[in-house]
PDB file of N, CA and C in Angstrom:
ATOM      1  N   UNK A   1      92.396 121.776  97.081  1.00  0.00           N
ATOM      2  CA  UNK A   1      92.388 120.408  97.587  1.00  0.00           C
ATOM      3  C   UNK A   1      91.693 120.392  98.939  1.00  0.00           C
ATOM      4  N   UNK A   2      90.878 119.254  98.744  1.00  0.00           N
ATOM      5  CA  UNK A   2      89.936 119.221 100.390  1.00  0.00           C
ATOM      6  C   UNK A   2      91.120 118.664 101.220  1.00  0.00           C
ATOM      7  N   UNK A   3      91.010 119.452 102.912  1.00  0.00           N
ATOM      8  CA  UNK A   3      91.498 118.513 103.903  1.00  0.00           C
ATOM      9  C   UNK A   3      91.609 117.235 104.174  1.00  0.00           C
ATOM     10  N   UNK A   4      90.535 117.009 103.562  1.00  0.00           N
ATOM     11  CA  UNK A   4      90.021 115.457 104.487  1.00  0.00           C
ATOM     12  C   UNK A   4      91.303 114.377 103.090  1.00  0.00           C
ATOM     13  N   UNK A   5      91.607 115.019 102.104  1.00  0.00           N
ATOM     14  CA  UNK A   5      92.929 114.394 101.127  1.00  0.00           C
ATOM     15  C   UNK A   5      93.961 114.475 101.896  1.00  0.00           C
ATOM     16  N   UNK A   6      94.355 115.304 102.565  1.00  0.00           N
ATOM     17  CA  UNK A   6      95.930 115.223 103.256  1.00  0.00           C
ATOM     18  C   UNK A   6      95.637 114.259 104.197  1.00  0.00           C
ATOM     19  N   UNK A   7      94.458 114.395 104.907  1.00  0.00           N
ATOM     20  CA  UNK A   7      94.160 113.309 106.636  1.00  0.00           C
ATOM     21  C   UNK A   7      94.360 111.822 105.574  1.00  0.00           C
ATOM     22  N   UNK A   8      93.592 111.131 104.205  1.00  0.00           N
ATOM     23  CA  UNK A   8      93.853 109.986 103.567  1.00  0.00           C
ATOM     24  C   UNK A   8      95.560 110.275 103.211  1.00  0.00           C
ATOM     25  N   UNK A   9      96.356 110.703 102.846  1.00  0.00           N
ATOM     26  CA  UNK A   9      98.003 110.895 102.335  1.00  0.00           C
ATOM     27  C   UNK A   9      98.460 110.021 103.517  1.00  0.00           C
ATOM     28  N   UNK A  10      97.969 110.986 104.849  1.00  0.00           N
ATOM     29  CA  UNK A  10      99.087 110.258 105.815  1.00  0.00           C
ATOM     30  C   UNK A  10      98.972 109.163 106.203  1.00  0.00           C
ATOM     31  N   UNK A  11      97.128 108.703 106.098  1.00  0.00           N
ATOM     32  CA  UNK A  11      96.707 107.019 106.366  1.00  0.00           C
ATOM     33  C   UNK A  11      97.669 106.046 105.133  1.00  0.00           C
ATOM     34  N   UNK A  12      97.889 106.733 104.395  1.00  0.00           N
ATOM     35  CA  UNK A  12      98.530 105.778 102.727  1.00  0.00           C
ATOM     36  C   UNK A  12     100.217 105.676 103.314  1.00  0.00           C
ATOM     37  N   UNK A  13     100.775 106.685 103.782  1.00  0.00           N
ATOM     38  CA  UNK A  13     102.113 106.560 104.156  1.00  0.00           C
ATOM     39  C   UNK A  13     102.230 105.576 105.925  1.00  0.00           C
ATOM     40  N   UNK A  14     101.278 106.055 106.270  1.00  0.00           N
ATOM     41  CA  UNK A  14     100.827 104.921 107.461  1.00  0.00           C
ATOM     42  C   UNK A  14     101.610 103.364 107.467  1.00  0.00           C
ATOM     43  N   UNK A  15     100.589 103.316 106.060  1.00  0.00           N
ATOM     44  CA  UNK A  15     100.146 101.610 105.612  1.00  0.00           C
ATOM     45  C   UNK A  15     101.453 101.333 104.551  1.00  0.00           C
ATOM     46  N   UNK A  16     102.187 102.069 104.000  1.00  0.00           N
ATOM     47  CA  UNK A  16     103.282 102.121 103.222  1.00  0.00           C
ATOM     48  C   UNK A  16     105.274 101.625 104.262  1.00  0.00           C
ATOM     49  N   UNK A  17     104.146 102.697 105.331  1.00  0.00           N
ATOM     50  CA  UNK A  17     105.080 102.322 106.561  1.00  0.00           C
ATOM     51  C   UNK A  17     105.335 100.681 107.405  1.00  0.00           C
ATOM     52  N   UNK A  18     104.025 100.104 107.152  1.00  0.00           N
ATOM     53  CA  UNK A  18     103.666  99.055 107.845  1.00  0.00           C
ATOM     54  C   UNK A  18     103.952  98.204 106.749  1.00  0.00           C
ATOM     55  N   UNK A  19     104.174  98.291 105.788  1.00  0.00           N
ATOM     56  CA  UNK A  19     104.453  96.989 104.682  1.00  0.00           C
ATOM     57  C   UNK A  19     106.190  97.064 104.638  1.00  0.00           C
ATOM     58  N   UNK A  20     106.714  98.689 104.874  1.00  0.00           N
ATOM     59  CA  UNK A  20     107.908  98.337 105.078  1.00  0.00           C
ATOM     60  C   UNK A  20     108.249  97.376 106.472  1.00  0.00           C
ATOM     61  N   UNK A  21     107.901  97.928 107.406  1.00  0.00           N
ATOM     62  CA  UNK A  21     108.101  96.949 108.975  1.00  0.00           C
ATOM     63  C   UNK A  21     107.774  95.841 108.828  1.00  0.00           C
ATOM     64  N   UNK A  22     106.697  95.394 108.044  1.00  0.00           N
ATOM     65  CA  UNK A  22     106.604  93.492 107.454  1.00  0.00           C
ATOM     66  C   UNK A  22     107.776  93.292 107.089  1.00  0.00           C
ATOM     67  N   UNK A  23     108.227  93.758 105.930  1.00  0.00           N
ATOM     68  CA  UNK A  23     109.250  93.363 105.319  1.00  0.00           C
ATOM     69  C   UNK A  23     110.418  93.619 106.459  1.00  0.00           C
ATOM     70  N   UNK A  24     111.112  93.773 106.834  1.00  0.00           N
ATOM     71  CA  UNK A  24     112.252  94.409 107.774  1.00  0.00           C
ATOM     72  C   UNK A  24     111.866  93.036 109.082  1.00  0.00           C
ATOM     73  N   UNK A  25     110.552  93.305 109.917  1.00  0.00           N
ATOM     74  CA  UNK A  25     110.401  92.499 110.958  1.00  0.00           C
ATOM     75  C   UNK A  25     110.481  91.133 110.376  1.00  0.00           C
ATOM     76  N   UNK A  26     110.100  90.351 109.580  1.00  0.00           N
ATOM     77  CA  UNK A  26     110.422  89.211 108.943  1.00  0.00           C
ATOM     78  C   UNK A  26     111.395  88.561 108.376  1.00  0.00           C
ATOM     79  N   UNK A  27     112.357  89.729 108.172  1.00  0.00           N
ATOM     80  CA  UNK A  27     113.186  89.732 106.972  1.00  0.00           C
ATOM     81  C   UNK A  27     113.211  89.177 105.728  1.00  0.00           C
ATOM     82  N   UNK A  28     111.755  89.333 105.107  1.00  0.00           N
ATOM     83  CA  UNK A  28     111.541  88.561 103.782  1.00  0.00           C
ATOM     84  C   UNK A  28     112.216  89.027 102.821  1.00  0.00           C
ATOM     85  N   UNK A  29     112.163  87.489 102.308  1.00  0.00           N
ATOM     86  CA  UNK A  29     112.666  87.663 100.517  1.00  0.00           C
ATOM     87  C   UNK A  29     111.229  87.316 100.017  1.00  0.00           C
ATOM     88  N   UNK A  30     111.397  86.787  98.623  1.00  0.00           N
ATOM     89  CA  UNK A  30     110.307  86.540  97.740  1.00  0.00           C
ATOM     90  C   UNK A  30     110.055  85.465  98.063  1.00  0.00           C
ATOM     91  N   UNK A  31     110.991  84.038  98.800  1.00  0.00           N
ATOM     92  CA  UNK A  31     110.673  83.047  99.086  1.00  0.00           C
ATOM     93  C   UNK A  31     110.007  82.935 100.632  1.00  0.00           C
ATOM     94  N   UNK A  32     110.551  83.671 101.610  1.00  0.00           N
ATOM     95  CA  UNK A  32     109.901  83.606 103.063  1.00  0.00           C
ATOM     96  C   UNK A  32     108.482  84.221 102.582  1.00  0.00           C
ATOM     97  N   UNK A  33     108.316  84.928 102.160  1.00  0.00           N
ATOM     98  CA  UNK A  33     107.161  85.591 101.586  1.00  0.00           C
ATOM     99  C   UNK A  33     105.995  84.956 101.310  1.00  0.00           C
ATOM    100  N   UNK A  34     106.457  84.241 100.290  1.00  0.00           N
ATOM    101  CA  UNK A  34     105.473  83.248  99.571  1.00  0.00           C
ATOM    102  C   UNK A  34     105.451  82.330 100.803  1.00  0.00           C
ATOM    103  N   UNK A  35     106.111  81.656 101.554  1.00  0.00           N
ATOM    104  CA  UNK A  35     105.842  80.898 102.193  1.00  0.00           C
ATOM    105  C   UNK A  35     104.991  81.384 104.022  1.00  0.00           C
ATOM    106  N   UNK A  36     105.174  82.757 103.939  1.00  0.00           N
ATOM    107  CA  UNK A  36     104.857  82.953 105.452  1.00  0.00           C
ATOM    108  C   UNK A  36     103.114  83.421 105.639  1.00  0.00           C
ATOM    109  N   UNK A  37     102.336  82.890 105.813  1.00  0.00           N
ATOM    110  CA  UNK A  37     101.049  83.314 105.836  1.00  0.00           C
ATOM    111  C   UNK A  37     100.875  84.328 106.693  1.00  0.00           C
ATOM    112  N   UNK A  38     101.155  84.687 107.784  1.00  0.00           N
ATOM    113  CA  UNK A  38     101.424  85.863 108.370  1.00  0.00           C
ATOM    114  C   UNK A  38     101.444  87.189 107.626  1.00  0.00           C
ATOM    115  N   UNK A  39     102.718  87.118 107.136  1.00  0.00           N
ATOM    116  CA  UNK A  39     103.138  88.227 106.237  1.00  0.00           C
ATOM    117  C   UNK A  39     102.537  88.573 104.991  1.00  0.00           C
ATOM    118  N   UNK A  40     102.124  87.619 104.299  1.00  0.00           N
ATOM    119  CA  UNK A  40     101.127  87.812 103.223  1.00  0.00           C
ATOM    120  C   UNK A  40      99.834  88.202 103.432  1.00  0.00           C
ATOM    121  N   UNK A  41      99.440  88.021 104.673  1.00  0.00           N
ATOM    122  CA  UNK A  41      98.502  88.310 105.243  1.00  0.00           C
ATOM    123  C   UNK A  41      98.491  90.086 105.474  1.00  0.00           C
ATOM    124  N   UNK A  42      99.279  90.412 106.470  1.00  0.00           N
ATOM    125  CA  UNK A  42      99.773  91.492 107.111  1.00  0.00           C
ATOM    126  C   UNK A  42     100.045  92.632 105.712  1.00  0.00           C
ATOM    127  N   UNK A  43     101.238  92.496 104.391  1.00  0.00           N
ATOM    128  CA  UNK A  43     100.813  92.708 103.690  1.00  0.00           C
ATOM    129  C   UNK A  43     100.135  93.073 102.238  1.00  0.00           C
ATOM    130  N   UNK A  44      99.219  92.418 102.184  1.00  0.00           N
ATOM    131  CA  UNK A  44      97.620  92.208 101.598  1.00  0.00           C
ATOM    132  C   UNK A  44      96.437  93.151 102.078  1.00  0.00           C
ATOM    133  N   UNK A  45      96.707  92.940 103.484  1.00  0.00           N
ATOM    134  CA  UNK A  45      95.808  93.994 104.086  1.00  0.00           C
ATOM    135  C   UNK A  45      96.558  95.382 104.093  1.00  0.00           C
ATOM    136  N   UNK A  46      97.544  95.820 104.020  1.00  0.00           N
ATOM    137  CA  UNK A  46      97.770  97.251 103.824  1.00  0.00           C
ATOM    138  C   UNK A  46      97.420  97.417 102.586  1.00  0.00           C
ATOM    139  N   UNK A  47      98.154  96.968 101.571  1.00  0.00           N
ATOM    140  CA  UNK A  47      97.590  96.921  99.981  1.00  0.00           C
ATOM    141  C   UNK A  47      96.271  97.390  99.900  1.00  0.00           C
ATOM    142  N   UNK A  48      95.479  96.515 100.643  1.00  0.00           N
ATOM    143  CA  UNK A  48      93.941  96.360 101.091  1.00  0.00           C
ATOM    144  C   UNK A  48      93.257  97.926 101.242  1.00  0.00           C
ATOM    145  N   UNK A  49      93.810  98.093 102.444  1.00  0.00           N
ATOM    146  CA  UNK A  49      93.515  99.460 102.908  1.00  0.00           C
ATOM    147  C   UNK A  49      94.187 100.934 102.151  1.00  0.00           C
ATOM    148  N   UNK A  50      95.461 100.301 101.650  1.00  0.00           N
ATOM    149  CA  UNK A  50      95.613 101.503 100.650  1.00  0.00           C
ATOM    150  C   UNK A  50      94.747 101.996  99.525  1.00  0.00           C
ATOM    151  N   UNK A  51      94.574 101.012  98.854  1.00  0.00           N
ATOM    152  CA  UNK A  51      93.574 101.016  97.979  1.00  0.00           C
ATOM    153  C   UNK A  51      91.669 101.178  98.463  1.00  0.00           C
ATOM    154  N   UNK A  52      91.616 101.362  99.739  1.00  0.00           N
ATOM    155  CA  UNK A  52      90.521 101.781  99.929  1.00  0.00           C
ATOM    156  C   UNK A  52      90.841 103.424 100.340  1.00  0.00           C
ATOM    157  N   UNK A  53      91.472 103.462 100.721  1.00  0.00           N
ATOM    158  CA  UNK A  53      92.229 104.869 100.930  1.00  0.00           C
ATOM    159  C   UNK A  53      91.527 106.079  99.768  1.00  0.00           C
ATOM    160  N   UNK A  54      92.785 105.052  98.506  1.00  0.00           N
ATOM    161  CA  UNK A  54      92.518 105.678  97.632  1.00  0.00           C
ATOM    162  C   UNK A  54      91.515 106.530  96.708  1.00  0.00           C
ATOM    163  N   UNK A  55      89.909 105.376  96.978  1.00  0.00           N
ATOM    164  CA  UNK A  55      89.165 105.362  96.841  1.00  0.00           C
ATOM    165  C   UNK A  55      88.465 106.468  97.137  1.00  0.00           C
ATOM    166  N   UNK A  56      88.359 107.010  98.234  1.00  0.00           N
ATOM    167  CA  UNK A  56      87.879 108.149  98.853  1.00  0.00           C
ATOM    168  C   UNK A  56      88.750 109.616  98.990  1.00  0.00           C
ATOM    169  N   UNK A  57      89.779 109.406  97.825  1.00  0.00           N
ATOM    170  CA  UNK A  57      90.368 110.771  97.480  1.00  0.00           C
ATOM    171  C   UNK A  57      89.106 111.607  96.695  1.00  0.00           C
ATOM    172  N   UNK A  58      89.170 112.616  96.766  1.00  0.00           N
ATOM    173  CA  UNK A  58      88.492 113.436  95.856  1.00  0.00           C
ATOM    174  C   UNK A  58      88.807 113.477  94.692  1.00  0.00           C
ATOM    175  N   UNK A  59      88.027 113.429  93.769  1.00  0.00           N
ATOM    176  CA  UNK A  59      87.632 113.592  92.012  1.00  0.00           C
ATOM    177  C   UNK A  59      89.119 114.506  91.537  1.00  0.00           C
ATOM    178  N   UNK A  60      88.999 116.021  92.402  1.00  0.00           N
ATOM    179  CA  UNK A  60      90.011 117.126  92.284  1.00  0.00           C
ATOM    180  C   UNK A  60      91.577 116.655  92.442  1.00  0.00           C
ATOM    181  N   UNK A  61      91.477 116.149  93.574  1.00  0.00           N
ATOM    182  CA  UNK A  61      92.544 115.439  93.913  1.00  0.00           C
ATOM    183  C   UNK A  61      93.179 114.398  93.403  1.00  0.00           C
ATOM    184  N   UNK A  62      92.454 113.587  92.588  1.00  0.00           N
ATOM    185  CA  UNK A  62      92.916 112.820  91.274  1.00  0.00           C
ATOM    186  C   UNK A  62      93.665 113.103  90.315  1.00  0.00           C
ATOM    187  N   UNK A  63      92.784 114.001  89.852  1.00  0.00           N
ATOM    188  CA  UNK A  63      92.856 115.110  88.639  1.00  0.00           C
ATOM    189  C   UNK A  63      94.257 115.921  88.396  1.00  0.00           C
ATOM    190  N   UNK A  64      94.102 116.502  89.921  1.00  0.00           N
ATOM    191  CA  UNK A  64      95.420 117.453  89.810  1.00  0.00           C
ATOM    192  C   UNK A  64      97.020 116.703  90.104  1.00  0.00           C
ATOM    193  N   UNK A  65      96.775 115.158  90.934  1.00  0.00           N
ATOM    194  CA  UNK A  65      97.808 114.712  91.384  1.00  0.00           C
ATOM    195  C   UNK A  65      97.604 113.547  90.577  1.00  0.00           C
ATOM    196  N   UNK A  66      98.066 113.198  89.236  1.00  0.00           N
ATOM    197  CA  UNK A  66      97.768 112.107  88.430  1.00  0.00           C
ATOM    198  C   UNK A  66      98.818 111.464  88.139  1.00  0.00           C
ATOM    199  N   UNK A  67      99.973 111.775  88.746  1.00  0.00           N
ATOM    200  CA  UNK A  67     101.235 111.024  88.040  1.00  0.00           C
ATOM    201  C   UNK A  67     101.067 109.278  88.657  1.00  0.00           C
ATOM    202  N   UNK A  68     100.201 109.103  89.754  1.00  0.00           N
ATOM    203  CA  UNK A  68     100.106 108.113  90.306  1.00  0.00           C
ATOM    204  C   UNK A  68      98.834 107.291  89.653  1.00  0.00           C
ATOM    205  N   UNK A  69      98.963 106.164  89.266  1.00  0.00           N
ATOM    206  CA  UNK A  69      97.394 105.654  88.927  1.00  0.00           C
ATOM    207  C   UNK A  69      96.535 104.976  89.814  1.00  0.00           C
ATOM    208  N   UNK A  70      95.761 106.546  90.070  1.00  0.00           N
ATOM    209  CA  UNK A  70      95.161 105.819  91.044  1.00  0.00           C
ATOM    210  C   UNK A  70      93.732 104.780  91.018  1.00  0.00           C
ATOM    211  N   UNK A  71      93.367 105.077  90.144  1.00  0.00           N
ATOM    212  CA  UNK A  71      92.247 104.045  89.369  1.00  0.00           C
ATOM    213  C   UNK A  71      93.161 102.638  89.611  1.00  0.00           C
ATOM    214  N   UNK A  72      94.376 102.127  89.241  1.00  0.00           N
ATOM    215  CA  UNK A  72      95.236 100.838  89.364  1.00  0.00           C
ATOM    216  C   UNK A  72      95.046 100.708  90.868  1.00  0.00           C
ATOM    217  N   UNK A  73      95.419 101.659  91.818  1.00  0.00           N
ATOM    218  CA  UNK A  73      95.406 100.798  93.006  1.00  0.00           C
ATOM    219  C   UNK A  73      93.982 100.686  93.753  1.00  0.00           C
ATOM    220  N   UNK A  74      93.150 101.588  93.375  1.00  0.00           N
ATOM    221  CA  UNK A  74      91.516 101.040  93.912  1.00  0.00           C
ATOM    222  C   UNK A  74      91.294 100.027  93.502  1.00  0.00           C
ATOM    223  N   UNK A  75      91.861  99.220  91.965  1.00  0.00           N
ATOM    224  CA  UNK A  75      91.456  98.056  91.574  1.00  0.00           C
ATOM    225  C   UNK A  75      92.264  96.897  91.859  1.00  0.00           C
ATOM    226  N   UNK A  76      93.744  97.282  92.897  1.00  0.00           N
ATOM    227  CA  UNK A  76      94.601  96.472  93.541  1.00  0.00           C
ATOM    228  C   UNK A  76      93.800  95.926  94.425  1.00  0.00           C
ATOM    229  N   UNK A  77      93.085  97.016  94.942  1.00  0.00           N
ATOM    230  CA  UNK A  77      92.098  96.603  96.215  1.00  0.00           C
ATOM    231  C   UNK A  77      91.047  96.036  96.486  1.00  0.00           C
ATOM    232  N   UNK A  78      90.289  95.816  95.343  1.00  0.00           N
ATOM    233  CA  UNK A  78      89.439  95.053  94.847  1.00  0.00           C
ATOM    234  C   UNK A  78      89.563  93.593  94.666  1.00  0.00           C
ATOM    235  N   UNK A  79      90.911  93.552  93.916  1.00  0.00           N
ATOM    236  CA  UNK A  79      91.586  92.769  93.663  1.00  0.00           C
ATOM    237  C   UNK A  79      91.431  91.625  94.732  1.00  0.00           C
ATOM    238  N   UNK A  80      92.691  92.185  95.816  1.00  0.00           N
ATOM    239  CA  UNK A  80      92.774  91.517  96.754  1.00  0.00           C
ATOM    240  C   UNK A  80      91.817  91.257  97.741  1.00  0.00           C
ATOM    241  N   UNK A  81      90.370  92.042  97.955  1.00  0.00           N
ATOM    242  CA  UNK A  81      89.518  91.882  98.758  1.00  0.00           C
ATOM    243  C   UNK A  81      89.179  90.805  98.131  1.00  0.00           C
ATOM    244  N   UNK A  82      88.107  90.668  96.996  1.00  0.00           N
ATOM    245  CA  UNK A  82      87.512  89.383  96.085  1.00  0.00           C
ATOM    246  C   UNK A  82      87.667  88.443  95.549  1.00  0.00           C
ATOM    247  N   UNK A  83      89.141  88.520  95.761  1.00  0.00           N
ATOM    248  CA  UNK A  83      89.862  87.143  94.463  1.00  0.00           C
ATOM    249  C   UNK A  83      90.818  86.819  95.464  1.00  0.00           C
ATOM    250  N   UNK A  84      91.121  86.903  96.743  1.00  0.00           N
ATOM    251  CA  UNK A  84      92.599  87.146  98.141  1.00  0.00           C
ATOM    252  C   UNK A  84      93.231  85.574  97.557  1.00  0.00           C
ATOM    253  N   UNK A  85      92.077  84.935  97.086  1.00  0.00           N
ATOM    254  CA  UNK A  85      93.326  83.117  96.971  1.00  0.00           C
ATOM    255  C   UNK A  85      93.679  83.302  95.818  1.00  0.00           C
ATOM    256  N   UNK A  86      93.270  83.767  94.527  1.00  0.00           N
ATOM    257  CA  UNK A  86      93.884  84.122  93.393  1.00  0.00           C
ATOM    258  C   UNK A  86      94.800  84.839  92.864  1.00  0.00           C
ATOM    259  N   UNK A  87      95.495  85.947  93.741  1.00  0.00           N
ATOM    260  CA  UNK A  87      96.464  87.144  93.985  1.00  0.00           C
ATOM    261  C   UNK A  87      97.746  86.310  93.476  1.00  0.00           C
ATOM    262  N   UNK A  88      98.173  86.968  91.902  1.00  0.00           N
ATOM    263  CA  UNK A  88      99.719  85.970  92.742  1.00  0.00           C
ATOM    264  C   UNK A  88     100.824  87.061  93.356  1.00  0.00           C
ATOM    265  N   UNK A  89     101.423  85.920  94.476  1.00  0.00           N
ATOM    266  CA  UNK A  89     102.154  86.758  94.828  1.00  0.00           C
ATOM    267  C   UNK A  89     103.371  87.395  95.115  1.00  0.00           C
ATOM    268  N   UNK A  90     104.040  87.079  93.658  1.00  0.00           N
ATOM    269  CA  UNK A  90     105.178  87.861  92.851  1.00  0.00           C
ATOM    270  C   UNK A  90     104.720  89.117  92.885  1.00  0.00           C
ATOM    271  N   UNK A  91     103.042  89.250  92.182  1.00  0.00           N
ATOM    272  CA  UNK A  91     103.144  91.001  91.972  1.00  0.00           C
ATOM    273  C   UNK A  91     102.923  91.017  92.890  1.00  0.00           C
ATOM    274  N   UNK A  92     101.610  90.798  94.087  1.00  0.00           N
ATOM    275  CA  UNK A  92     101.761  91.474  95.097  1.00  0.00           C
ATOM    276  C   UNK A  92     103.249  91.870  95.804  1.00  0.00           C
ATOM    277  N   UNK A  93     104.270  90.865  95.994  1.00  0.00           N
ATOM    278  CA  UNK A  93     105.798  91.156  96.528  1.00  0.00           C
ATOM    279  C   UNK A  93     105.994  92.614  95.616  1.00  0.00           C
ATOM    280  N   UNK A  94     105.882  92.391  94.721  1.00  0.00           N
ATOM    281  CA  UNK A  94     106.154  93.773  93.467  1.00  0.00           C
ATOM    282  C   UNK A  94     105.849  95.212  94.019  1.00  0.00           C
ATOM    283  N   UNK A  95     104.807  94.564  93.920  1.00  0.00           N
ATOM    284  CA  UNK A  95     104.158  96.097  94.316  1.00  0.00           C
ATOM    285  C   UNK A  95     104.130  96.326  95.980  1.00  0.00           C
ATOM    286  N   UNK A  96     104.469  95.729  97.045  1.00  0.00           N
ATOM    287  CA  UNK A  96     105.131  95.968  98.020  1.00  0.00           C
ATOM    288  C   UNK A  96     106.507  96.810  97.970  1.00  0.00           C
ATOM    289  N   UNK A  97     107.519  95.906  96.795  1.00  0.00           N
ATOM    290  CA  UNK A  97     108.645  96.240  97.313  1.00  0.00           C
ATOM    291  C   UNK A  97     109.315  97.907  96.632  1.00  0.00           C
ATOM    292  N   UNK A  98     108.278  97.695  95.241  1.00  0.00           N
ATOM    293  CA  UNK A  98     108.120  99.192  94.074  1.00  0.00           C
ATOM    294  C   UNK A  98     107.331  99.604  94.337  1.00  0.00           C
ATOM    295  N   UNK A  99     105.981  99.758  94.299  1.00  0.00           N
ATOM    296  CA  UNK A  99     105.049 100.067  93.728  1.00  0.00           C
ATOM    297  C   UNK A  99     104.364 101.377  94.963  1.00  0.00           C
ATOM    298  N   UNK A 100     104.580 100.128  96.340  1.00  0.00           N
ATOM    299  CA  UNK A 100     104.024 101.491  97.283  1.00  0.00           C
ATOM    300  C   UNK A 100     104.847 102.846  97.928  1.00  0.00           C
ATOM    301  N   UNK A 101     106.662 101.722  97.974  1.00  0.00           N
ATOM    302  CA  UNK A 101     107.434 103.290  98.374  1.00  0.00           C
ATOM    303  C   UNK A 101     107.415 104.441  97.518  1.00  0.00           C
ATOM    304  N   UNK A 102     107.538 103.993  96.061  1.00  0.00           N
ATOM    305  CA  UNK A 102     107.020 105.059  95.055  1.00  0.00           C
ATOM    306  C   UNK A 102     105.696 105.825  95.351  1.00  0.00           C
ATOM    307  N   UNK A 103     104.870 105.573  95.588  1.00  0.00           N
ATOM    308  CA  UNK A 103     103.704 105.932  96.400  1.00  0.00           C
ATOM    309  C   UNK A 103     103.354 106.375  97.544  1.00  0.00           C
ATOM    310  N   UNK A 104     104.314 105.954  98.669  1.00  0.00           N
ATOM    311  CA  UNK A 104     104.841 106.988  99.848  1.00  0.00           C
ATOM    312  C   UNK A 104     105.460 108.139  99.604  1.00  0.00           C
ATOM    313  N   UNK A 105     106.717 107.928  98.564  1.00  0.00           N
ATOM    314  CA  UNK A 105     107.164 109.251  98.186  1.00  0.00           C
ATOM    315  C   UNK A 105     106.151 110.382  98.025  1.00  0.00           C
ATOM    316  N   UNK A 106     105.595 109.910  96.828  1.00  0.00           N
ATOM    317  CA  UNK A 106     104.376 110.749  96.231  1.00  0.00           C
ATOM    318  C   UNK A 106     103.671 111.281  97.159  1.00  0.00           C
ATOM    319  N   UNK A 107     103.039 110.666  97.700  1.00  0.00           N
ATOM    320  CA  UNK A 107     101.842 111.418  99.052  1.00  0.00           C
ATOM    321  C   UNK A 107     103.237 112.261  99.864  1.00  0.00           C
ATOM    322  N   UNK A 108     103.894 111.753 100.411  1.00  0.00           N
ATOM    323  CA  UNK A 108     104.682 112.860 101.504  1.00  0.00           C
ATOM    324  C   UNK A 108     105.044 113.802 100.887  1.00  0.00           C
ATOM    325  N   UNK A 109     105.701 114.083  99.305  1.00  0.00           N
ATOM    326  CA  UNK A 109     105.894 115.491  98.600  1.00  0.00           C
ATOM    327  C   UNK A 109     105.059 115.958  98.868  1.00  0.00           C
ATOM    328  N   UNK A 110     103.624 115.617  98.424  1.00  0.00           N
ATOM    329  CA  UNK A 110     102.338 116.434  98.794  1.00  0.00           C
ATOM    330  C   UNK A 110     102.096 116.849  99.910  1.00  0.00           C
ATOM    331  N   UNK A 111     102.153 116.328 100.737  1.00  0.00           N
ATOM    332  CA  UNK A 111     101.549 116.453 102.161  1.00  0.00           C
ATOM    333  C   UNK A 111     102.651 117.780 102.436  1.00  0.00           C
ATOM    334  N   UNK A 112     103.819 117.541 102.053  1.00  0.00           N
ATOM    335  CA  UNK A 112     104.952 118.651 102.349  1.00  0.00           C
ATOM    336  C   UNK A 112     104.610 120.072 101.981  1.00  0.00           C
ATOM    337  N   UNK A 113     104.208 119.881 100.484  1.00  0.00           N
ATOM    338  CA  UNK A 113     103.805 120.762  99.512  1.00  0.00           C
ATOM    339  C   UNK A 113     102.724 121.843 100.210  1.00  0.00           C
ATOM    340  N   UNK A 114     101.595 120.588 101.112  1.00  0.00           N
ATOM    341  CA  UNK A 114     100.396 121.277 101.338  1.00  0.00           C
ATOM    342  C   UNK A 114     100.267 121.687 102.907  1.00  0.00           C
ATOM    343  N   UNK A 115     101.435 121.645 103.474  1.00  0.00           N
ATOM    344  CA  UNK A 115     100.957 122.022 104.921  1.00  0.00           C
ATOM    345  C   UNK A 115     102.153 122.988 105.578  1.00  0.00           C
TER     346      UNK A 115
END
């Protein structure tokens, strides 16, 4: 596994970190949520950046760490860059509230694993 994969892990737990502190500093539910442009804002753009993250993992690093799909969240990111008024945002809440701590987990085993 290239270095420059662990330096993207900790940017992903970063931004995993910062969608938890949205959630917590706001104290959203699904309804403050939907209603707070701020926070949907705030995050959208981690989502955003996770999924560009992702993007620039290595081929190897895919390959060998696949339990995660990571093809799904480069295209989360897409998603939300090109279509941001079309997003709904139940899943985005979704995949905030599942989708990325499951995905923090994942990278920090690794990162554990590898250093």
């Amino acid at each position: 596994m290239n270095s420059r994969d662990i330096v993207i892990l900790k940017k992903v737990v970063q931004y995993a970190d910062e969608i938890k502190g949205t959630v917590t500093r706001f104290d959203l539910d699904i309804d403050k949520f939907r209603n707070d442009y701020v926070a949907k804002n705030a995050i959208a753009m981690c989502v955003l950046q996770i999924g560009e993250l992702a993007g620039k993992l290595t081929d190897e690093f895919k390959l060998t760490y696949s339990k995660m799909p990571w093809r799904d969240i480069i295209s989360m990111r897409n998603r939300t860059a090109h279509t941001y008024e079309n997003i709904d945002m139940e899943i985005l809440w979704g995949i905030a509230l599942k989708n990325i701590p499951e995905l923090k987990l994942y990278c920090e085993d690794i990162i554990k694993e590898k250093e």
